[in-house]
C-alpha atoms as a PDB file:
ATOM      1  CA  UNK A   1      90.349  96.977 103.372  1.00  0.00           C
ATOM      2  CA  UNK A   2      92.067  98.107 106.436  1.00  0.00           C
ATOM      3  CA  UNK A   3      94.256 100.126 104.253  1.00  0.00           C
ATOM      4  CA  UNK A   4      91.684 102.996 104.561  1.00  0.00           C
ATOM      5  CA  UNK A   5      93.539 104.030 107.522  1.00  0.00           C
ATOM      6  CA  UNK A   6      96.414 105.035 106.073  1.00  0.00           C
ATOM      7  CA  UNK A   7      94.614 106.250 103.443  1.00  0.00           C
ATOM      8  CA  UNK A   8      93.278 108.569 105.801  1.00  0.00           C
ATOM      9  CA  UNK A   9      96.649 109.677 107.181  1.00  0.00           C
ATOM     10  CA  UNK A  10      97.562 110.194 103.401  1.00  0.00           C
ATOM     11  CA  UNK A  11      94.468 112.204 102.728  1.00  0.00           C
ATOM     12  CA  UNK A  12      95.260 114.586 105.547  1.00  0.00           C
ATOM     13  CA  UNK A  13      98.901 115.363 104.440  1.00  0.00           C
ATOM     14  CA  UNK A  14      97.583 115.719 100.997  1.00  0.00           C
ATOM     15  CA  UNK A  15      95.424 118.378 102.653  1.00  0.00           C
ATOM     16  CA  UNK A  16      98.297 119.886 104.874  1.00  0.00           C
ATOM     17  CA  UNK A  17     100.242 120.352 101.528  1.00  0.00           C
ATOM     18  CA  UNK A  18     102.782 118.064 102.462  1.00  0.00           C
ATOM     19  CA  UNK A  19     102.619 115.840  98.978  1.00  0.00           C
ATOM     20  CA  UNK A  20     106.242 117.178  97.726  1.00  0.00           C
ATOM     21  CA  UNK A  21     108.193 117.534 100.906  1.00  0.00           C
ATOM     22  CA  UNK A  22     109.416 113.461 100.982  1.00  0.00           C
ATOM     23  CA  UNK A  23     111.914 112.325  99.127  1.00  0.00           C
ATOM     24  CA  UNK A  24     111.146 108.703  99.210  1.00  0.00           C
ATOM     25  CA  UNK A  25     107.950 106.839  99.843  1.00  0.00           C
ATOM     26  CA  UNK A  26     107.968 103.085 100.517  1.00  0.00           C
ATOM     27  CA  UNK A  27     104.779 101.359  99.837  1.00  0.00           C
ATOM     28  CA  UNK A  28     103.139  97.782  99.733  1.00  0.00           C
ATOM     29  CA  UNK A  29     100.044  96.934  98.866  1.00  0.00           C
ATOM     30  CA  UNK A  30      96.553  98.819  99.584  1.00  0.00           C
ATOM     31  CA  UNK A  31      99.080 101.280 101.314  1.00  0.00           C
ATOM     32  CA  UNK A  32     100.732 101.390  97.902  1.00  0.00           C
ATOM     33  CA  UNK A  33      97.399 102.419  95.742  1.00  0.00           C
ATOM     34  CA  UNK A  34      96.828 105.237  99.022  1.00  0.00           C
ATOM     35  CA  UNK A  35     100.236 106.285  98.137  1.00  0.00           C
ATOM     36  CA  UNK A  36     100.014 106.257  94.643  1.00  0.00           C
ATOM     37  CA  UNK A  37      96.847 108.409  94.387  1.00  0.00           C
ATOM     38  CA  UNK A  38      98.881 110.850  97.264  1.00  0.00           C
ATOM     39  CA  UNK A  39     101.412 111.496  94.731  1.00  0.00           C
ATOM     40  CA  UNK A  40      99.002 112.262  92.184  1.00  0.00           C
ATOM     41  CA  UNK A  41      96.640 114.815  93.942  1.00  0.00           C
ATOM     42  CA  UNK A  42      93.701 112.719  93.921  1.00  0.00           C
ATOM     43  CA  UNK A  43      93.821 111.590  97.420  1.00  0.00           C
ATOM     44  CA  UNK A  44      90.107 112.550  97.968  1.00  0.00           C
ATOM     45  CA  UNK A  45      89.429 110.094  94.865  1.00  0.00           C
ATOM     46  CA  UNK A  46      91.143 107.300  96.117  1.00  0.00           C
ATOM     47  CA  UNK A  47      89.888 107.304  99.004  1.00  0.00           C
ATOM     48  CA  UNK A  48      85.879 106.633  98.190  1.00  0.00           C
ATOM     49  CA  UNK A  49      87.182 103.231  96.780  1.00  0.00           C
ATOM     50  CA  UNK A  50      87.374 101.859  99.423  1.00  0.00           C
ATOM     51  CA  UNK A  51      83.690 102.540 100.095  1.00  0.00           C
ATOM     52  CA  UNK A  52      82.561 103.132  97.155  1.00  0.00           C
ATOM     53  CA  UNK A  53      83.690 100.716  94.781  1.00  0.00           C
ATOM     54  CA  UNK A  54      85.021  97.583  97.201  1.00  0.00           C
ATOM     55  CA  UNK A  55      83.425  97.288  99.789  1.00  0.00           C
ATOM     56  CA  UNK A  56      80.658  94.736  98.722  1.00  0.00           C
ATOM     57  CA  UNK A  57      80.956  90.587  97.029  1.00  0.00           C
ATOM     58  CA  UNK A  58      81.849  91.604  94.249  1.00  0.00           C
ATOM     59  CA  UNK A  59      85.541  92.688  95.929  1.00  0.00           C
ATOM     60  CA  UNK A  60      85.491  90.148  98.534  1.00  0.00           C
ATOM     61  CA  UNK A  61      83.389  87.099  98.466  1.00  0.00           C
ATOM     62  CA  UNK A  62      84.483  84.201 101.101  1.00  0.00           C
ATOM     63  CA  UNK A  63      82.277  81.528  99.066  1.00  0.00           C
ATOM     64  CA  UNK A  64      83.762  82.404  95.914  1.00  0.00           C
ATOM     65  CA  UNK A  65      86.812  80.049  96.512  1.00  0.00           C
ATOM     66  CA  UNK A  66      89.158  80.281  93.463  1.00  0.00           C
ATOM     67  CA  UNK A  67      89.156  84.174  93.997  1.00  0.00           C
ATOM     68  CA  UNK A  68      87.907  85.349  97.396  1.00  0.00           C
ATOM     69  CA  UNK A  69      89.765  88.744  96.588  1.00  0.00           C
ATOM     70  CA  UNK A  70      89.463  89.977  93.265  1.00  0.00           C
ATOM     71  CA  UNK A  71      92.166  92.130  93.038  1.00  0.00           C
ATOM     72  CA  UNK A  72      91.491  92.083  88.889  1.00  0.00           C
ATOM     73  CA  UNK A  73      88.149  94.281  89.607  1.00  0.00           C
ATOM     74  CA  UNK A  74      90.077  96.352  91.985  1.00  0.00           C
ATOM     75  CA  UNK A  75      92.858  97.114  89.581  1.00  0.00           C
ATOM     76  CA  UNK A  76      91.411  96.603  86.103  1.00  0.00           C
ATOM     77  CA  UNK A  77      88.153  98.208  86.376  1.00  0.00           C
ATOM     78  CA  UNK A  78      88.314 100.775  89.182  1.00  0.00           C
ATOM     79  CA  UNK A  79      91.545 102.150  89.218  1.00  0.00           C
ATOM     80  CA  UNK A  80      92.043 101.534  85.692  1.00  0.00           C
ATOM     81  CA  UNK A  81      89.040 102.739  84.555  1.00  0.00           C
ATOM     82  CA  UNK A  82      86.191 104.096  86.715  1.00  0.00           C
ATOM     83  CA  UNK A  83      88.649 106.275  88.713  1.00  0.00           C
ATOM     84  CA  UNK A  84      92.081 106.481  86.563  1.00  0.00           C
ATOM     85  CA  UNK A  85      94.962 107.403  88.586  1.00  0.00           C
ATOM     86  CA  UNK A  86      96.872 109.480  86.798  1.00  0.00           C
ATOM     87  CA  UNK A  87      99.995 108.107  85.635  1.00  0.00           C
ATOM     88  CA  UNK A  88     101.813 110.682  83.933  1.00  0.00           C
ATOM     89  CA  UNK A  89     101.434 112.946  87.685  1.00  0.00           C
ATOM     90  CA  UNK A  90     102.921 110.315  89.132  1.00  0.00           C
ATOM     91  CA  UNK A  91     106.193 109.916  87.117  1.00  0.00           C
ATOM     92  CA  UNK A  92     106.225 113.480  87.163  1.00  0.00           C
ATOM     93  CA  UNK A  93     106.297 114.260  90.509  1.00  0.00           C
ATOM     94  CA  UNK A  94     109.777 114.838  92.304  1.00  0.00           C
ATOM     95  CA  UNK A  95     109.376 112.128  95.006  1.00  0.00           C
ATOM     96  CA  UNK A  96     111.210 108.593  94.242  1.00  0.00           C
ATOM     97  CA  UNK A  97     108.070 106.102  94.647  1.00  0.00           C
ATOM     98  CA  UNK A  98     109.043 102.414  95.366  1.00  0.00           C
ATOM     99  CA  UNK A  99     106.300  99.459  95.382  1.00  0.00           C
ATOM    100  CA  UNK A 100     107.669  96.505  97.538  1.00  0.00           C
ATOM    101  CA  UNK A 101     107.088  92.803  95.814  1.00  0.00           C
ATOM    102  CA  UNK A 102     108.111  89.547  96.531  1.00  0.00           C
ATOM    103  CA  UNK A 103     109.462  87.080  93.808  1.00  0.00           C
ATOM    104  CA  UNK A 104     107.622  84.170  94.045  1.00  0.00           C
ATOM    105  CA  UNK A 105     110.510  81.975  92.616  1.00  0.00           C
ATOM    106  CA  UNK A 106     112.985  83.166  94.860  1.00  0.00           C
ATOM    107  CA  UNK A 107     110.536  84.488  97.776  1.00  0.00           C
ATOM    108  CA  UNK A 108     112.782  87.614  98.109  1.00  0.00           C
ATOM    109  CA  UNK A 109     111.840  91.358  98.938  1.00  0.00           C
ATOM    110  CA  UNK A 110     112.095  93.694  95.826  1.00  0.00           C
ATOM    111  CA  UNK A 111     111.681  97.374  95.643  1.00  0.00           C
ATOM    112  CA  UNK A 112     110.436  98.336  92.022  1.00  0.00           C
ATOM    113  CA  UNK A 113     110.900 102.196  91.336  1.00  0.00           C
ATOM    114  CA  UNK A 114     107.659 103.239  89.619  1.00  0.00           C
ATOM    115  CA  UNK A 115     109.167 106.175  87.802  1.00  0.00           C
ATOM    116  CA  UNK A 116     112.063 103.721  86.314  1.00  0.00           C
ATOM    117  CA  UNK A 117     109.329 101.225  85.310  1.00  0.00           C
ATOM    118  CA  UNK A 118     107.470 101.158  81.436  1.00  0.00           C
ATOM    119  CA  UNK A 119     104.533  99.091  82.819  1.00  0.00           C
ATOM    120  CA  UNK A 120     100.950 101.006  83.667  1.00  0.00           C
ATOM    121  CA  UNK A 121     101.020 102.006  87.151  1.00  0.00           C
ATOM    122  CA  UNK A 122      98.070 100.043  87.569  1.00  0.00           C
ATOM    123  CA  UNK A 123      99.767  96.776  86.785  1.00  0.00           C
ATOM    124  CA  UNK A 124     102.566  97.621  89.276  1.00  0.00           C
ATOM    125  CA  UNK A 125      99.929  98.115  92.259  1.00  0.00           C
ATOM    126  CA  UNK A 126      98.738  94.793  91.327  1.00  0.00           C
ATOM    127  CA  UNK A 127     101.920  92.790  91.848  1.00  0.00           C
ATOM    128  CA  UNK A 128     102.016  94.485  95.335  1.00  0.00           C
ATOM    129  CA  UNK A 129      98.760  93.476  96.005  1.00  0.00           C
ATOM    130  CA  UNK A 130      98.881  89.998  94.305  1.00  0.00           C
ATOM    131  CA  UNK A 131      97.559  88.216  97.704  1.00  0.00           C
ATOM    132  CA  UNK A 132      98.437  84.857  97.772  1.00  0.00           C
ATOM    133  CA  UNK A 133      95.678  82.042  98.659  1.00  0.00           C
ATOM    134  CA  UNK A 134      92.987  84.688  98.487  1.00  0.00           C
ATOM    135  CA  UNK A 135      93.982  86.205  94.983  1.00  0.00           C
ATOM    136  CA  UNK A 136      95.830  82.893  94.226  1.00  0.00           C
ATOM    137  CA  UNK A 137      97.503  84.679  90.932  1.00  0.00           C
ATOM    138  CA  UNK A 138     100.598  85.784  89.994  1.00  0.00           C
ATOM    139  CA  UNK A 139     101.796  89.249  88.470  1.00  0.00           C
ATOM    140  CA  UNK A 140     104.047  89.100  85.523  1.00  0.00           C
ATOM    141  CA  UNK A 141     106.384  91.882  84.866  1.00  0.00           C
ATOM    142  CA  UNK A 142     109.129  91.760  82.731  1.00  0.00           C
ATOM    143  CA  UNK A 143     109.249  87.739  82.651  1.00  0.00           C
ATOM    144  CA  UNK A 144     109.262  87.582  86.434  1.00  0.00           C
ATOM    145  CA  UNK A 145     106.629  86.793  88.732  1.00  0.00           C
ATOM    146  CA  UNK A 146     105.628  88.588  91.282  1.00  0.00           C
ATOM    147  CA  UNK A 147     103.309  89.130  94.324  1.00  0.00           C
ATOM    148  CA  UNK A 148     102.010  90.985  97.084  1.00  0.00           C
ATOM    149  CA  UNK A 149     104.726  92.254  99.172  1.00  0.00           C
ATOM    150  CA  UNK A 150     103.744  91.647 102.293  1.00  0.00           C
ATOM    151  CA  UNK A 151     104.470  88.182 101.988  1.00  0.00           C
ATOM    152  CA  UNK A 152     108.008  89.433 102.508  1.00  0.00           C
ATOM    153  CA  UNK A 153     108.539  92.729 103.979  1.00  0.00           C
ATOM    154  CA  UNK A 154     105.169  94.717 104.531  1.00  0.00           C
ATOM    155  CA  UNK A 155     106.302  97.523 105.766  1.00  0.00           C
ATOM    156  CA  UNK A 156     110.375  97.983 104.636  1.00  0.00           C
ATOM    157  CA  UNK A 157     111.133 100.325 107.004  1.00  0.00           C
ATOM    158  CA  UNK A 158     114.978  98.670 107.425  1.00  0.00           C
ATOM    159  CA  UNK A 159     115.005  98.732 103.356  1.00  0.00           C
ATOM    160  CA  UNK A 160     114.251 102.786 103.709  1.00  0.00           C
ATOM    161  CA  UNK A 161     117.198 102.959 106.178  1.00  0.00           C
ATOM    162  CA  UNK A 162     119.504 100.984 103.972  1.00  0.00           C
ATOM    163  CA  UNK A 163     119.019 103.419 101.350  1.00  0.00           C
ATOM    164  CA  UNK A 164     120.063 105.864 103.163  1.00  0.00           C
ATOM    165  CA  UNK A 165     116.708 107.746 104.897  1.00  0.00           C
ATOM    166  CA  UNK A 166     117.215 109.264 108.177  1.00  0.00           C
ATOM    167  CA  UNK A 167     114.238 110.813 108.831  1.00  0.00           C
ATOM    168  CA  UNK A 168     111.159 108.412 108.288  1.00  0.00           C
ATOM    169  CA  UNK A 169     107.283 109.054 108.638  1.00  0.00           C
ATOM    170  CA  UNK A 170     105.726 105.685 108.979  1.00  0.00           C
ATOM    171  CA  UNK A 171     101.900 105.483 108.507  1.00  0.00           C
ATOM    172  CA  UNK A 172     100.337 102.219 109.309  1.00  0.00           C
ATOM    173  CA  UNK A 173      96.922 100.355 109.036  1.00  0.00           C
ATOM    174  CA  UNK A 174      97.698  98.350 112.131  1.00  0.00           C
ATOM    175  CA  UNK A 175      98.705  98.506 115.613  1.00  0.00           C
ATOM    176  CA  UNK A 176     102.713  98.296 116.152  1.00  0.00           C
ATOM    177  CA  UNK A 177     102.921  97.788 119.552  1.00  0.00           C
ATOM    178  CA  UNK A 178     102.915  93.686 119.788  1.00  0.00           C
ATOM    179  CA  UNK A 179     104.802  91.354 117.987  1.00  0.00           C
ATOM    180  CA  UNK A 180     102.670  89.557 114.790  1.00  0.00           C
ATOM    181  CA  UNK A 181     102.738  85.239 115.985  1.00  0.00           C
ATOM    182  CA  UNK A 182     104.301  83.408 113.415  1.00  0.00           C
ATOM    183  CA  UNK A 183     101.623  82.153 110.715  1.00  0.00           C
ATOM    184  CA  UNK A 184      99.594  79.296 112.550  1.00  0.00           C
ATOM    185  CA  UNK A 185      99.785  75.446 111.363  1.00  0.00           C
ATOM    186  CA  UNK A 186      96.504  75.662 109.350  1.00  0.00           C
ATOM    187  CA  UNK A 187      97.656  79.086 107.464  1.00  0.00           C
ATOM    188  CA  UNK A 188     100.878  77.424 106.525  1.00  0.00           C
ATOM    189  CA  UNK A 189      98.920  74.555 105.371  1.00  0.00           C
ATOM    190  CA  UNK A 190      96.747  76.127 103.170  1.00  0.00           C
ATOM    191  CA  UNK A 191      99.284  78.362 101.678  1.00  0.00           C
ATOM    192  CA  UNK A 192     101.265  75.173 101.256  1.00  0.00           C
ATOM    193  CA  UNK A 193      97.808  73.780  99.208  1.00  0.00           C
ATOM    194  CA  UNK A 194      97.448  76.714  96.859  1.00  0.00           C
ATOM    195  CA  UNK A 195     101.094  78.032  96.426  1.00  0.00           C
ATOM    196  CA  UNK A 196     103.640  76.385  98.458  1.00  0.00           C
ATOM    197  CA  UNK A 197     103.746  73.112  96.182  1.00  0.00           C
ATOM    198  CA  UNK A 198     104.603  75.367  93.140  1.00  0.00           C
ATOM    199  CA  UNK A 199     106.584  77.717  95.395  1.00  0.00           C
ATOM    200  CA  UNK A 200     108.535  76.487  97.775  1.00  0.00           C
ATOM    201  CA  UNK A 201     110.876  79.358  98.217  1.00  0.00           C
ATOM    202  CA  UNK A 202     107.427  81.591  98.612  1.00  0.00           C
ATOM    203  CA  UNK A 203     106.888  79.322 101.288  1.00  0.00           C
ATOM    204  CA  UNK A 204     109.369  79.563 103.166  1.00  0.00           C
ATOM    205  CA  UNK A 205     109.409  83.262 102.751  1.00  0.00           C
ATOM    206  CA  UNK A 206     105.320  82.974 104.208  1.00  0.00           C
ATOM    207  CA  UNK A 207     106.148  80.931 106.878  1.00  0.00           C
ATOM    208  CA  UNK A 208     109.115  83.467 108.051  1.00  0.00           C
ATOM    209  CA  UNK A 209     106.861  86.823 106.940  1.00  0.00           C
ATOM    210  CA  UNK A 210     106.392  87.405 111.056  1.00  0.00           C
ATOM    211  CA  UNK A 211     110.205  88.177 111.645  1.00  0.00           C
ATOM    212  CA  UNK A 212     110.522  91.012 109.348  1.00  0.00           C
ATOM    213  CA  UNK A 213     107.095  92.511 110.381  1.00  0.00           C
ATOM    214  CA  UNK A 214     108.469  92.460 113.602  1.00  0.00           C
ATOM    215  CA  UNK A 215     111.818  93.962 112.912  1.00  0.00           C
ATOM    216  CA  UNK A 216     109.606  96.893 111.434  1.00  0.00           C
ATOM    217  CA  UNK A 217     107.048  97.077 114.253  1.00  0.00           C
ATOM    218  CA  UNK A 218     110.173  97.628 116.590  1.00  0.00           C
ATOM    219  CA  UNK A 219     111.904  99.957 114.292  1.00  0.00           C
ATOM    220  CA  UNK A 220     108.380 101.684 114.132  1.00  0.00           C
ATOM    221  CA  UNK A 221     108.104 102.312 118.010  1.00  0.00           C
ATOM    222  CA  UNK A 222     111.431 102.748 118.760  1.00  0.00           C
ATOM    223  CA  UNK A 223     112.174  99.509 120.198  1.00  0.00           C
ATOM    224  CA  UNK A 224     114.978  99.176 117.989  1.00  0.00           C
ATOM    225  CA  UNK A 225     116.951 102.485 117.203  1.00  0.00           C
ATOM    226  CA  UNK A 226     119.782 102.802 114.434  1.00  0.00           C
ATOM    227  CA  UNK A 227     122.119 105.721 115.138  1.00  0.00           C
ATOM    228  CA  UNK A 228     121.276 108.966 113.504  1.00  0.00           C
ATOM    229  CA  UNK A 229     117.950 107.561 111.752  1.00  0.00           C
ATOM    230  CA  UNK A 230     114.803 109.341 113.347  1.00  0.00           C
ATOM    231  CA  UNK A 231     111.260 107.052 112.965  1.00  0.00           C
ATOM    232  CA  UNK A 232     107.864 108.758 113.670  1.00  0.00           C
ATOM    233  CA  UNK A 233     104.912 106.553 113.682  1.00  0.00           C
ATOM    234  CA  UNK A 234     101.189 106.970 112.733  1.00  0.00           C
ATOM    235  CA  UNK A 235      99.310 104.349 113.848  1.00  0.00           C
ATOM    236  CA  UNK A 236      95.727 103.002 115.923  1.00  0.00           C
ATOM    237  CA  UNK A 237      95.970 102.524 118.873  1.00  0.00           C
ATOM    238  CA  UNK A 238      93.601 101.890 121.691  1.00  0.00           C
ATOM    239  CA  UNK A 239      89.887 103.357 121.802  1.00  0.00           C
ATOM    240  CA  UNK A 240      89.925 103.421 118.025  1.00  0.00           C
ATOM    241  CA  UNK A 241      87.318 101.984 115.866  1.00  0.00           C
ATOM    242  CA  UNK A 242      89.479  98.852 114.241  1.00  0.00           C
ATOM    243  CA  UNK A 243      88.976  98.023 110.473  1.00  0.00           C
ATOM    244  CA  UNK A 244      89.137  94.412 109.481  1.00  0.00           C
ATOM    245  CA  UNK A 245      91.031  93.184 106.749  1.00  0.00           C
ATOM    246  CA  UNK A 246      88.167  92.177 104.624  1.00  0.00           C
ATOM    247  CA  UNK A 247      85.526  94.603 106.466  1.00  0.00           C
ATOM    248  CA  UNK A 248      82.779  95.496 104.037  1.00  0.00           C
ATOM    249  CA  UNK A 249      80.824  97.784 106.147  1.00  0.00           C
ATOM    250  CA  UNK A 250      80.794 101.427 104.676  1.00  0.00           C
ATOM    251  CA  UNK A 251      80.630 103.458 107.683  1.00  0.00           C
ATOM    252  CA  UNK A 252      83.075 101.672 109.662  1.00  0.00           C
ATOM    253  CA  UNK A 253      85.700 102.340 106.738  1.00  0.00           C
ATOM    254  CA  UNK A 254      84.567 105.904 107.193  1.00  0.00           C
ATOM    255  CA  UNK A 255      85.079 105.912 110.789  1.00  0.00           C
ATOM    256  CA  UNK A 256      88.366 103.970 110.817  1.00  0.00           C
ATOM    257  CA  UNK A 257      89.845 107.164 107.747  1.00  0.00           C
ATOM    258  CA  UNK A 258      88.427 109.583 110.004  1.00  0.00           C
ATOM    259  CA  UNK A 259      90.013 108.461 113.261  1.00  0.00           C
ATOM    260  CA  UNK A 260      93.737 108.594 111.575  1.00  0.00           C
ATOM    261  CA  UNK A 261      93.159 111.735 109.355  1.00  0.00           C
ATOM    262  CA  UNK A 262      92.104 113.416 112.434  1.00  0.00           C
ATOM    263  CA  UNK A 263      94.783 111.948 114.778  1.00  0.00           C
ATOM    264  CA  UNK A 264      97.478 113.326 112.030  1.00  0.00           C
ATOM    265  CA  UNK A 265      95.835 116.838 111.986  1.00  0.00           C
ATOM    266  CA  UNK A 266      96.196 117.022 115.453  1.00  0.00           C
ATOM    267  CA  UNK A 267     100.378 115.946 115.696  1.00  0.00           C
ATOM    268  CA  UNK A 268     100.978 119.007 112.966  1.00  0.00           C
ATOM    269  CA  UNK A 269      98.549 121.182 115.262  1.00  0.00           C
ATOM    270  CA  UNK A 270      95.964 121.952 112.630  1.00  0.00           C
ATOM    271  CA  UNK A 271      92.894 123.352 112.983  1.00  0.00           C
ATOM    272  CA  UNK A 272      90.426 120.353 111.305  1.00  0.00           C
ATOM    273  CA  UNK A 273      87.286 122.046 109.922  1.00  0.00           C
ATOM    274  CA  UNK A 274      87.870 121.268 106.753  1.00  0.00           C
ATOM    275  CA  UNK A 275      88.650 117.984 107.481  1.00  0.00           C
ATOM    276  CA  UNK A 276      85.486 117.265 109.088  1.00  0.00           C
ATOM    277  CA  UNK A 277      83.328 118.618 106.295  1.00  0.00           C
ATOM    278  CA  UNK A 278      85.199 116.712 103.908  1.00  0.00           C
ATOM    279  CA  UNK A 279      84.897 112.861 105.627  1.00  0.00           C
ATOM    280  CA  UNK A 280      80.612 114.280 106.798  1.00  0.00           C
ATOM    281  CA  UNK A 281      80.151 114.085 102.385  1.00  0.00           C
ATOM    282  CA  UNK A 282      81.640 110.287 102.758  1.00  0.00           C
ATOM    283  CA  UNK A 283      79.378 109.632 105.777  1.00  0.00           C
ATOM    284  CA  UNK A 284      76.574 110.573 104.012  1.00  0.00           C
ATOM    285  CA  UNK A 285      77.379 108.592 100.859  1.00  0.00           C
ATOM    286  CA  UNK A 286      78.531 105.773 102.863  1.00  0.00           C
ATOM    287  CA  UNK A 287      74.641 105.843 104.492  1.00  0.00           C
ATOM    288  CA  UNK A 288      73.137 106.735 101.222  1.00  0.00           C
END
């Protein structure tokens, strides 16, 4: 759920008609679906899933214990079906789009390039998003399986500079200016329950997830500079309404979209009228 706040970042380049100037864009995850309905020019669609369509029990439902995310609903029926992305726009457009995954057999990173890929573009958001212990499934593709990609690099900035970017836009859903704690004993232990017996390279890869999201945070900020890459970041900071990973409360989602669409107007110096009539409709459905 907290990816509504880069969704709201997305939504206002979208609307500053920046949609073909990248030439890469690096997603995982909920920032992977915001991405993928960037690059197909229904930005203002995708964003009223979030609290339109998900943000009740029948998304996310903590006594529901085999599937306290159903990422099936999200992917199957929504953005299959009650608000299609449009998959041919996608492969069409000019920007390379990769989806990062981790390989739950080896626990490894993987960057899948959408526009090289014959699955739906549906099914490839769904391996990114394939959260372990809460989803608890796996993502087939091709005879491999796959999921969500945060277990392994959640935000691949250093994968980006690897392939050569020098000049990186990074929008994220949370704050980047403290190191993430390596996953406590009773996380470990329940991911060791529900995966890690089956998995133990995913394990390991879980257990380790804090060093790479770390590496990123500090490429993010700054804190670690490579020579002639440039990094600009997008992010909340302090003062700003904070989203919750599995918040379900409609107007906060609004608030939190609002906060970084406006905050991204403001670095490109654009007048925001439009943006503020726009998110006042989703206030008033959100209330409805």
């Amino acid at each position: 759920m907290r990816g509504v706040v880069s969704a709201g970042s997305l939504l206002a380049l979208d609307l500053l008609g920046f949609r073909e100037v990248f030439d890469e864009i690096y997603a995982t995850s909920a920032g992977a679906v915001n991405a993928a309905y960037f690059l197909s020019g229904q930005g203002k669609l995708g964003m009223t899933i979030y609290f339109d369509d998900i943000a009740n029990r029948r998304f996310i439902n903590p006594w529901r214990l085999l599937k306290i995310v159903d990422v099936d609903y999200a992917y199957d029926r929504v953005i299959s079906l009650h608000k299609p992305l449009d998959d041919v726009a996608i492969r069409a457009s000019r920007v390379r789009f990769l989806l990062s995954v981790t390989d739950a057999r080896s626990g490894l990173n993987e960057l899948l390039d959408v526009r090289a890929r014959p699955e739906p573009v549906p099914l490839l958001l769904k391996a990114s998003s394939a959260l372990p212990v809460l989803y608890n499934r796996r993502i087939t593709l091709d005879g491999r399986e796959y999921v969500d990609g945060g277990v392994s690099d959640s935000l691949p900035i250093a994968r980006a500079i690897e392939n050569g970017c020098t000049h990186i836009l990074v929008l994220a859903s949370s704050r980047c200016d403290s190191p993430m704690a390596r996953p406590a004993l009773w996380e470990r232990s329940l991911f060791y329950i529900r995966m890690g017996r089956r998995y133990p390279a995913l394990m390991r890869a879980f257990a380790s997830m804090h060093e790479a999201v770390n590496r990123s945070r500090r490429l993010a900020t700054g804190d670690e500079a490579v020579d002639g890459v440039n990094v600009a970041l997008i992010a909340p900071c302090d003062g700003d309404s904070p989203v919750g990973s599995t918040a379900i409360e409609r107007a906060r989602l609004v608030r939190g979209a609002h906060q970084m669409a406006t905050r991204t107007f403001e670095i490109f110096a654009r007048e925001r009228t439009i943006l503020d009539a726009l998110f006042e409709t989703y206030r008033a459905r959100s209330s409805g």
